[in-house]
PDB file of N, CA and C in Angstrom:
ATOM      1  N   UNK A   1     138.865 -71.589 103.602  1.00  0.00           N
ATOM      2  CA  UNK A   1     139.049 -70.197 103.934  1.00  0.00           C
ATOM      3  C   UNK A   1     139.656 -69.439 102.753  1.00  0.00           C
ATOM      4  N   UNK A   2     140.427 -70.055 102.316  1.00  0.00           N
ATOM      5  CA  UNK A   2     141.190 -69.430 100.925  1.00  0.00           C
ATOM      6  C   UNK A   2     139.748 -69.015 100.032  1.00  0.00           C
ATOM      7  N   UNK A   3     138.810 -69.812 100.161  1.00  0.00           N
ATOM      8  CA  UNK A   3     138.031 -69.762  98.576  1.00  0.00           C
ATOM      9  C   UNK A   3     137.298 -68.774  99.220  1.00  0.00           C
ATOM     10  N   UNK A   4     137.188 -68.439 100.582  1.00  0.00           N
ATOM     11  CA  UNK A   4     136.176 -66.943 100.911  1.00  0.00           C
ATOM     12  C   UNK A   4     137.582 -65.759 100.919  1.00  0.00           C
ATOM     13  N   UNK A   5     138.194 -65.643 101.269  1.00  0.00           N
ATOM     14  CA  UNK A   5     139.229 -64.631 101.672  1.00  0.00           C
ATOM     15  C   UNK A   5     140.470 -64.064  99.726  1.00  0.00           C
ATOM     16  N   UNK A   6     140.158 -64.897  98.949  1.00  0.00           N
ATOM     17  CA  UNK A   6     140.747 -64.766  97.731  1.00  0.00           C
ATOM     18  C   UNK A   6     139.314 -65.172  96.823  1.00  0.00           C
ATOM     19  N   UNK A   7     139.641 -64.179  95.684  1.00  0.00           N
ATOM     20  CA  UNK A   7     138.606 -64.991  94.189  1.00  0.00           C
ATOM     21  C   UNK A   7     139.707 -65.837  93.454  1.00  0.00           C
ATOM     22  N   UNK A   8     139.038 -66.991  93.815  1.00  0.00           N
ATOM     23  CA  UNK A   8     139.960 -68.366  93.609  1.00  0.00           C
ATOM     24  C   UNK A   8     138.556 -69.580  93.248  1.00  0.00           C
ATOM     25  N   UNK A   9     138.841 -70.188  92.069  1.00  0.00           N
ATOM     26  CA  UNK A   9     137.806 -70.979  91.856  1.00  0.00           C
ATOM     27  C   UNK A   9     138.386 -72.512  92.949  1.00  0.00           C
ATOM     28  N   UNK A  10     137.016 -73.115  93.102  1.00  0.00           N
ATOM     29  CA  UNK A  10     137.109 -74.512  94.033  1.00  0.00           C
ATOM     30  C   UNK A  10     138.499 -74.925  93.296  1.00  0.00           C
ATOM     31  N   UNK A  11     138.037 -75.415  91.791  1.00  0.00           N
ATOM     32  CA  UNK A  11     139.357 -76.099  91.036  1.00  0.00           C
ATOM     33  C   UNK A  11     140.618 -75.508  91.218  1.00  0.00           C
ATOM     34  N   UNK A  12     141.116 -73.703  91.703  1.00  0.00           N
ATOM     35  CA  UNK A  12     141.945 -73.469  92.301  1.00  0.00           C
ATOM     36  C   UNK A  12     142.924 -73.838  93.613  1.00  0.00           C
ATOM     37  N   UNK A  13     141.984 -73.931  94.203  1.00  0.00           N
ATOM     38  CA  UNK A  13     141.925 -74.073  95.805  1.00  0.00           C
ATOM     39  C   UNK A  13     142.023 -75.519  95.623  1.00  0.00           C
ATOM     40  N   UNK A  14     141.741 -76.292  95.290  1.00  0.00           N
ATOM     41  CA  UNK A  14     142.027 -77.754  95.441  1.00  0.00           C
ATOM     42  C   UNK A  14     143.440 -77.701  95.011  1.00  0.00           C
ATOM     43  N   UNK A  15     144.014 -77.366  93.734  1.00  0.00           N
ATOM     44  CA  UNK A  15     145.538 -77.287  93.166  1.00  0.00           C
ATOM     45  C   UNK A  15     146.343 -76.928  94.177  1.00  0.00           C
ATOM     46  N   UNK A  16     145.987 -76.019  95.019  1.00  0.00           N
ATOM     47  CA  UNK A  16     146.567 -75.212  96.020  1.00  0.00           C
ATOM     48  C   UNK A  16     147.062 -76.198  97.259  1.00  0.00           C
ATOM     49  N   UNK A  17     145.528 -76.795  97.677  1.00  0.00           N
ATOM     50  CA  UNK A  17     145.626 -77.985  98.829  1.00  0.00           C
ATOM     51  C   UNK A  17     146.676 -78.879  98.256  1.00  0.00           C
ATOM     52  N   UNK A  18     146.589 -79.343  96.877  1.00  0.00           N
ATOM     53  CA  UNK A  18     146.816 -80.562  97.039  1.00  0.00           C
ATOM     54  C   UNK A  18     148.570 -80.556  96.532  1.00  0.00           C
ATOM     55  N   UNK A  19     149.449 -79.183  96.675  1.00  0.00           N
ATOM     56  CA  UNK A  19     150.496 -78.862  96.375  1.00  0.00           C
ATOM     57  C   UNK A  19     150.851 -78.974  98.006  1.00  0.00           C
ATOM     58  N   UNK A  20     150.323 -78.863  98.682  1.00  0.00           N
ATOM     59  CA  UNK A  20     150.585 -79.487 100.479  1.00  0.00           C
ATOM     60  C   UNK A  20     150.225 -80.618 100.910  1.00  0.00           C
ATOM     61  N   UNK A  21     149.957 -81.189  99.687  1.00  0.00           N
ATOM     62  CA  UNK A  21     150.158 -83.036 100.225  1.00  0.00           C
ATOM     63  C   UNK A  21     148.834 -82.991 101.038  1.00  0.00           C
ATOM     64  N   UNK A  22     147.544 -82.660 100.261  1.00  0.00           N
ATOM     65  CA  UNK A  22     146.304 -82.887 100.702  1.00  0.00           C
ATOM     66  C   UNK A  22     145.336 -83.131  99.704  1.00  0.00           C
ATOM     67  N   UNK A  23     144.906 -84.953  99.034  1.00  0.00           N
ATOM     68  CA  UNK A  23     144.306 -85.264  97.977  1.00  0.00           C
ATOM     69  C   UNK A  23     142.970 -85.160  98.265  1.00  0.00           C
ATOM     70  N   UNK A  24     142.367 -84.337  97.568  1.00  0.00           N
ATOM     71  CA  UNK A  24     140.985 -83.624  97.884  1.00  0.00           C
ATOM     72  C   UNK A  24     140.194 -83.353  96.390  1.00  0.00           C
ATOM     73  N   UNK A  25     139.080 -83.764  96.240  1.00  0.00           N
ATOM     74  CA  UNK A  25     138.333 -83.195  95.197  1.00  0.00           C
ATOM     75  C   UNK A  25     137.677 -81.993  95.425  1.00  0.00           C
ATOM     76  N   UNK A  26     137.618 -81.418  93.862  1.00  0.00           N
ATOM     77  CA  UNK A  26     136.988 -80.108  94.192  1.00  0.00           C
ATOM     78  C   UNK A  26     135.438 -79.834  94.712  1.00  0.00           C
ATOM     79  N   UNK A  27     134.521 -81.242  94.387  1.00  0.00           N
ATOM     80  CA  UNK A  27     133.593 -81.162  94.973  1.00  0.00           C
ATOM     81  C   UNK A  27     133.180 -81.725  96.312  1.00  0.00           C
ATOM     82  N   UNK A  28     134.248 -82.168  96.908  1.00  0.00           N
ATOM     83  CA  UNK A  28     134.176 -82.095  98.402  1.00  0.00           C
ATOM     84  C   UNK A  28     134.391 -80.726  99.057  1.00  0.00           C
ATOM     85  N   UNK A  29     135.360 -80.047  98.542  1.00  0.00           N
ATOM     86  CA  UNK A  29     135.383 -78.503  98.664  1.00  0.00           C
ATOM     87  C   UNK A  29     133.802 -77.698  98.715  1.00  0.00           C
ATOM     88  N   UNK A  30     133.526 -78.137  97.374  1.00  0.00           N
ATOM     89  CA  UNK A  30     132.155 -77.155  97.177  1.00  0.00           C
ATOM     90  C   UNK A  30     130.857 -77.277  98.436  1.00  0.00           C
ATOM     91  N   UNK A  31     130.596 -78.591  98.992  1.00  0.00           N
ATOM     92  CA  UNK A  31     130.066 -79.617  99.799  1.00  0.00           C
ATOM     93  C   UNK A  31     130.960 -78.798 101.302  1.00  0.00           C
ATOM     94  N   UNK A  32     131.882 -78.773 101.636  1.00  0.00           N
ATOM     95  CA  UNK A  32     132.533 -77.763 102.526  1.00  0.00           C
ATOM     96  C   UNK A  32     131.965 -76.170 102.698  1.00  0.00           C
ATOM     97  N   UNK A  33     132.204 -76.037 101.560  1.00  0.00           N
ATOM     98  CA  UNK A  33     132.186 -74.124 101.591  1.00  0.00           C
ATOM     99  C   UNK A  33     130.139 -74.003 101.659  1.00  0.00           C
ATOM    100  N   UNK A  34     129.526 -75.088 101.202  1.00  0.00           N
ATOM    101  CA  UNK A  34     127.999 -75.524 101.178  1.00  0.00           C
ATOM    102  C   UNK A  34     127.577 -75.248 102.973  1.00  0.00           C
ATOM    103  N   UNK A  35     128.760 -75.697 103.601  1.00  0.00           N
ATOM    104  CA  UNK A  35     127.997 -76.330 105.215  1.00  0.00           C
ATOM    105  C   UNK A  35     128.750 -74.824 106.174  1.00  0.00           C
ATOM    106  N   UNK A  36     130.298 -75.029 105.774  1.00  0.00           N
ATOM    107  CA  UNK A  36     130.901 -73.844 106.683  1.00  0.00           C
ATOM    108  C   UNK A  36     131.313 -72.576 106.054  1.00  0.00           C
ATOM    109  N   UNK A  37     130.582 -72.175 104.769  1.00  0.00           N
ATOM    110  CA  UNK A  37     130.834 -70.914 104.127  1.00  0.00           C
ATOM    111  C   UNK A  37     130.657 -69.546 104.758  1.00  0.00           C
ATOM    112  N   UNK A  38     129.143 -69.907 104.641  1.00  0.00           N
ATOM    113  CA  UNK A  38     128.298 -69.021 106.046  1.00  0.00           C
ATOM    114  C   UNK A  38     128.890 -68.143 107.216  1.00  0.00           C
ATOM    115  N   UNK A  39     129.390 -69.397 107.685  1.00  0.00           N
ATOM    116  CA  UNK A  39     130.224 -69.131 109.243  1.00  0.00           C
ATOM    117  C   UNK A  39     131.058 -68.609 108.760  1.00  0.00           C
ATOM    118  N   UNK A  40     132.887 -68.990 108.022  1.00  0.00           N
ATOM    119  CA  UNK A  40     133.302 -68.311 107.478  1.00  0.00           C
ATOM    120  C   UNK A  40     133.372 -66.641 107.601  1.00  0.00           C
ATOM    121  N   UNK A  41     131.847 -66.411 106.284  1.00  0.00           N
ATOM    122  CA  UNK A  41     131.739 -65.461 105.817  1.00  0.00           C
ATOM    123  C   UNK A  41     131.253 -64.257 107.005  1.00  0.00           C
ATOM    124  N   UNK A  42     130.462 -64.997 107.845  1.00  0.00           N
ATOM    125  CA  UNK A  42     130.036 -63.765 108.648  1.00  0.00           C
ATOM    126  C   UNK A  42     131.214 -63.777 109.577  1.00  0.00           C
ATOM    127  N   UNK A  43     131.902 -64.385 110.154  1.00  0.00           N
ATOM    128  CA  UNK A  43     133.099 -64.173 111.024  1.00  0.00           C
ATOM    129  C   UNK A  43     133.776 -62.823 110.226  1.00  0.00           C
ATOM    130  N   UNK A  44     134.222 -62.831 109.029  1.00  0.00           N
ATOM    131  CA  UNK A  44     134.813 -61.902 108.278  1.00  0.00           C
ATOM    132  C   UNK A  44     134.521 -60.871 108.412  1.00  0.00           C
ATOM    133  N   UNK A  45     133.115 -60.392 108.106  1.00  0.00           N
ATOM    134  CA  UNK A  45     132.003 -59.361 108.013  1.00  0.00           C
ATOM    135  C   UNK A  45     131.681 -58.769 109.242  1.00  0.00           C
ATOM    136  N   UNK A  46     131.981 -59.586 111.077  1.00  0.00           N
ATOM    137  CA  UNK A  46     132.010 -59.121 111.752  1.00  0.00           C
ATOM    138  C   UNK A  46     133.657 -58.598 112.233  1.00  0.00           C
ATOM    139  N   UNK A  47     134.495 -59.385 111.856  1.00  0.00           N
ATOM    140  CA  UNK A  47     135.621 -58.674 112.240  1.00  0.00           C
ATOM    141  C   UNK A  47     135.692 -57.479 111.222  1.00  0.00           C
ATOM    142  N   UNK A  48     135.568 -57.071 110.579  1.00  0.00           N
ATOM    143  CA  UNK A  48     135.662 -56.150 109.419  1.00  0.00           C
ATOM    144  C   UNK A  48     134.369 -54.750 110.313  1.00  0.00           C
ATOM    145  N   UNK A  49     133.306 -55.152 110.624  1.00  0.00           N
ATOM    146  CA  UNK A  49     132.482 -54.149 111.535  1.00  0.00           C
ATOM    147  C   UNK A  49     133.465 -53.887 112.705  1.00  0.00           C
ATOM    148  N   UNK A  50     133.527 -54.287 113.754  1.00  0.00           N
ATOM    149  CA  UNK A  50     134.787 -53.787 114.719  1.00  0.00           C
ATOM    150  C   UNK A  50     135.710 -53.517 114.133  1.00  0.00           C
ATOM    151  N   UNK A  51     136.669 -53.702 112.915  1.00  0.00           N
ATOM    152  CA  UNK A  51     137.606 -52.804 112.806  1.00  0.00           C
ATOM    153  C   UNK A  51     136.790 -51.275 112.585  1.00  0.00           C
ATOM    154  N   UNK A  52     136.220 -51.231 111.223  1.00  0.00           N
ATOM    155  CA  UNK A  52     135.290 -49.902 110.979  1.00  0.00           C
ATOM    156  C   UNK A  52     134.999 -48.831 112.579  1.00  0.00           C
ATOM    157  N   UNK A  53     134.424 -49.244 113.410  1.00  0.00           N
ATOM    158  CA  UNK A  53     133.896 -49.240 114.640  1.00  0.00           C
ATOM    159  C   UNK A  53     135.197 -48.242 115.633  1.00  0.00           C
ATOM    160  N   UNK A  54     136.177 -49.199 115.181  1.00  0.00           N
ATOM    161  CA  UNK A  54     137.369 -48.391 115.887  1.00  0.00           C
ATOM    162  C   UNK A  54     137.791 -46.845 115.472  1.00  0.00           C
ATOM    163  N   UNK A  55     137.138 -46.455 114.594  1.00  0.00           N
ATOM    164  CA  UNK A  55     137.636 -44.808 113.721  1.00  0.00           C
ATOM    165  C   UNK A  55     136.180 -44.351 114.586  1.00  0.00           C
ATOM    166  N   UNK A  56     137.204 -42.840 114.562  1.00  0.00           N
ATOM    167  CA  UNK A  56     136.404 -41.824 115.320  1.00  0.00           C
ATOM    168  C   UNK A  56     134.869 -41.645 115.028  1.00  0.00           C
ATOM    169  N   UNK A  57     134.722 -41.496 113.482  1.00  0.00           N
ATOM    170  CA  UNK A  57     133.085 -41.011 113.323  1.00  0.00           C
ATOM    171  C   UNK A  57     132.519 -41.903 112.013  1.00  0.00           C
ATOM    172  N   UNK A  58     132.741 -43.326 112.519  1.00  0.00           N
ATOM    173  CA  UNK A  58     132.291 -44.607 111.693  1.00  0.00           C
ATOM    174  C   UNK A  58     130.696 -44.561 112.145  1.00  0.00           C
ATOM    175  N   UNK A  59     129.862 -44.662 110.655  1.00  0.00           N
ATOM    176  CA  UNK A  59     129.195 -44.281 110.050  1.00  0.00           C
ATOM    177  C   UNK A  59     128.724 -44.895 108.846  1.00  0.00           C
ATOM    178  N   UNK A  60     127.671 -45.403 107.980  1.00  0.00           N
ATOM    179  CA  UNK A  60     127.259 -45.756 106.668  1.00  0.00           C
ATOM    180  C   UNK A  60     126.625 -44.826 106.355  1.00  0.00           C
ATOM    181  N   UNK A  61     126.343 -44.733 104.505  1.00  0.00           N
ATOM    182  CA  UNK A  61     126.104 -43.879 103.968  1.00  0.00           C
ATOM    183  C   UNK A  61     125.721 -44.760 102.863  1.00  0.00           C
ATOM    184  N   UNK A  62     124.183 -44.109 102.268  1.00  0.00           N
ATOM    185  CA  UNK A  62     123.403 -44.411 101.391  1.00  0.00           C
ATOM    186  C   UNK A  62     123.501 -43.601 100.415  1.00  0.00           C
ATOM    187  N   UNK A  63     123.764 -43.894  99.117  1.00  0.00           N
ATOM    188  CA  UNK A  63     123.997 -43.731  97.645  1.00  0.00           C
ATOM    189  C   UNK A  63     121.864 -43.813  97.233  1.00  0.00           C
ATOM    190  N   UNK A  64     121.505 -43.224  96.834  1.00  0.00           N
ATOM    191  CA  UNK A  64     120.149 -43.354  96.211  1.00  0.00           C
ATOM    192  C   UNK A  64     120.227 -42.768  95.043  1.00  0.00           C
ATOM    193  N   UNK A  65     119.782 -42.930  93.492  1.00  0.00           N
ATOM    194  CA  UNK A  65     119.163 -42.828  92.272  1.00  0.00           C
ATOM    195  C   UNK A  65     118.029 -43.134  91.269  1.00  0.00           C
ATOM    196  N   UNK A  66     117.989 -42.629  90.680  1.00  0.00           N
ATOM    197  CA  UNK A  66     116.762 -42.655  89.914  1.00  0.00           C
ATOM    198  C   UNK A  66     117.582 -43.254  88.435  1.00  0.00           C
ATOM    199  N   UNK A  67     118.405 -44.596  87.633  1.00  0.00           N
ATOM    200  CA  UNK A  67     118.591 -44.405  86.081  1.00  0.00           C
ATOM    201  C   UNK A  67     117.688 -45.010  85.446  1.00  0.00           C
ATOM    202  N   UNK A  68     117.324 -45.053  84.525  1.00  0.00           N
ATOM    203  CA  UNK A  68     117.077 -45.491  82.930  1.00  0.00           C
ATOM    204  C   UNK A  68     117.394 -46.503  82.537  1.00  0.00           C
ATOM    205  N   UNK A  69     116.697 -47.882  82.746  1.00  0.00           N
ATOM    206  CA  UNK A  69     117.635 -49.131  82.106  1.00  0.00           C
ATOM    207  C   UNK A  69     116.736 -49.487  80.889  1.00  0.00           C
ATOM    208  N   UNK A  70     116.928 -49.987  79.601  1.00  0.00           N
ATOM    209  CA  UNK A  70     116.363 -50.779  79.105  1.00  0.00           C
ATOM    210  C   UNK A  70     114.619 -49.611  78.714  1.00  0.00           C
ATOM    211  N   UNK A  71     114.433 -48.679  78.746  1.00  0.00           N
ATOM    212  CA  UNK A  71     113.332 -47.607  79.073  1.00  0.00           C
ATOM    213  C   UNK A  71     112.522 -47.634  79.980  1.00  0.00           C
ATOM    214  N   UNK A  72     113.149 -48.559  81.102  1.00  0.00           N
ATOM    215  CA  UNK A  72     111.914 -48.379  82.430  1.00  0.00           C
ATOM    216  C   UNK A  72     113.209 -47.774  83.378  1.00  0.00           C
ATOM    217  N   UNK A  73     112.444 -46.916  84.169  1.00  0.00           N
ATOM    218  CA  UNK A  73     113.279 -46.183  85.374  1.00  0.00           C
ATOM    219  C   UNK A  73     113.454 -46.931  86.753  1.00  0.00           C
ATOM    220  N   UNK A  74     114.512 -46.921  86.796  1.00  0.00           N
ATOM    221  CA  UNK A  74     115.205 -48.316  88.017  1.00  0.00           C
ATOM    222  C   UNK A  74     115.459 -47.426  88.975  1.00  0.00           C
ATOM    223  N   UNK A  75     115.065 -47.815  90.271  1.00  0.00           N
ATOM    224  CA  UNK A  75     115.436 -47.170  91.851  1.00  0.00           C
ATOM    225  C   UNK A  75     116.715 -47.961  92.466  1.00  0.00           C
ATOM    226  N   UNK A  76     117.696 -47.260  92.328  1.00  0.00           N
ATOM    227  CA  UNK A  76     118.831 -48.134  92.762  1.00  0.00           C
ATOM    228  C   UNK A  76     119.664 -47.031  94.027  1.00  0.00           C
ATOM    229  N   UNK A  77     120.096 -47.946  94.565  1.00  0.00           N
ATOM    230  CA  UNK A  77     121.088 -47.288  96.481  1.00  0.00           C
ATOM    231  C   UNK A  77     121.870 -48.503  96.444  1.00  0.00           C
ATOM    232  N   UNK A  78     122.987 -48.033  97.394  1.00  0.00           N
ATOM    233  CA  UNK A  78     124.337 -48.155  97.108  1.00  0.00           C
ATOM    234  C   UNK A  78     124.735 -48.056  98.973  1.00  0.00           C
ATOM    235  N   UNK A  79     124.786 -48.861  99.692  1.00  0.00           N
ATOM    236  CA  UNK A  79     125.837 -48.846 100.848  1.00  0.00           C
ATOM    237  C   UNK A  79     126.964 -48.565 101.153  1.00  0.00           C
ATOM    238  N   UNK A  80     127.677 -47.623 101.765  1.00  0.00           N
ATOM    239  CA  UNK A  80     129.230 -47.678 102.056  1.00  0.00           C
ATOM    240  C   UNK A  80     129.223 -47.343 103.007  1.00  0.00           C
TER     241      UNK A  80
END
């Protein structure tokens, strides 16, 4: 949960565990966050929609442009 909820590398998050007396490699971690990241992540993403949800006139809003990358013209939008 740490390695979705903080930007913390695996090799972090293992230092972290294993300062609580939990000997763990970092690629059992990676192999972890591989199977229950997912879940995790959308649990987050839905509690984060019901909070939003709770304000009076919650709402998204699309960002659309036309820039210039590189000399070809890029169609880029933007969610908030």
């Amino acid at each position: 949960m740490m390695y979705v909820r903080f930007p913390l590398s695996l090799r972090n998050v293992e230092d972290l565990v294993s300062e609580r007396g939990i000997d763990i490699c970092h690629e059992t971690m990676r192999f972890w966050w591989n199977r229950f990241g997912p879940i995790f992540a959308a649990d987050i993403r839905r509690q984060r929609v019901n909070r939003m949800r709770g304000f009076q006139k919650w709402q998204w809003h699309l960002d659309e442009m036309y820039v210039r990358m590189n000399g070809e013209m890029m169609y880029l939008w933007r969610g908030h």
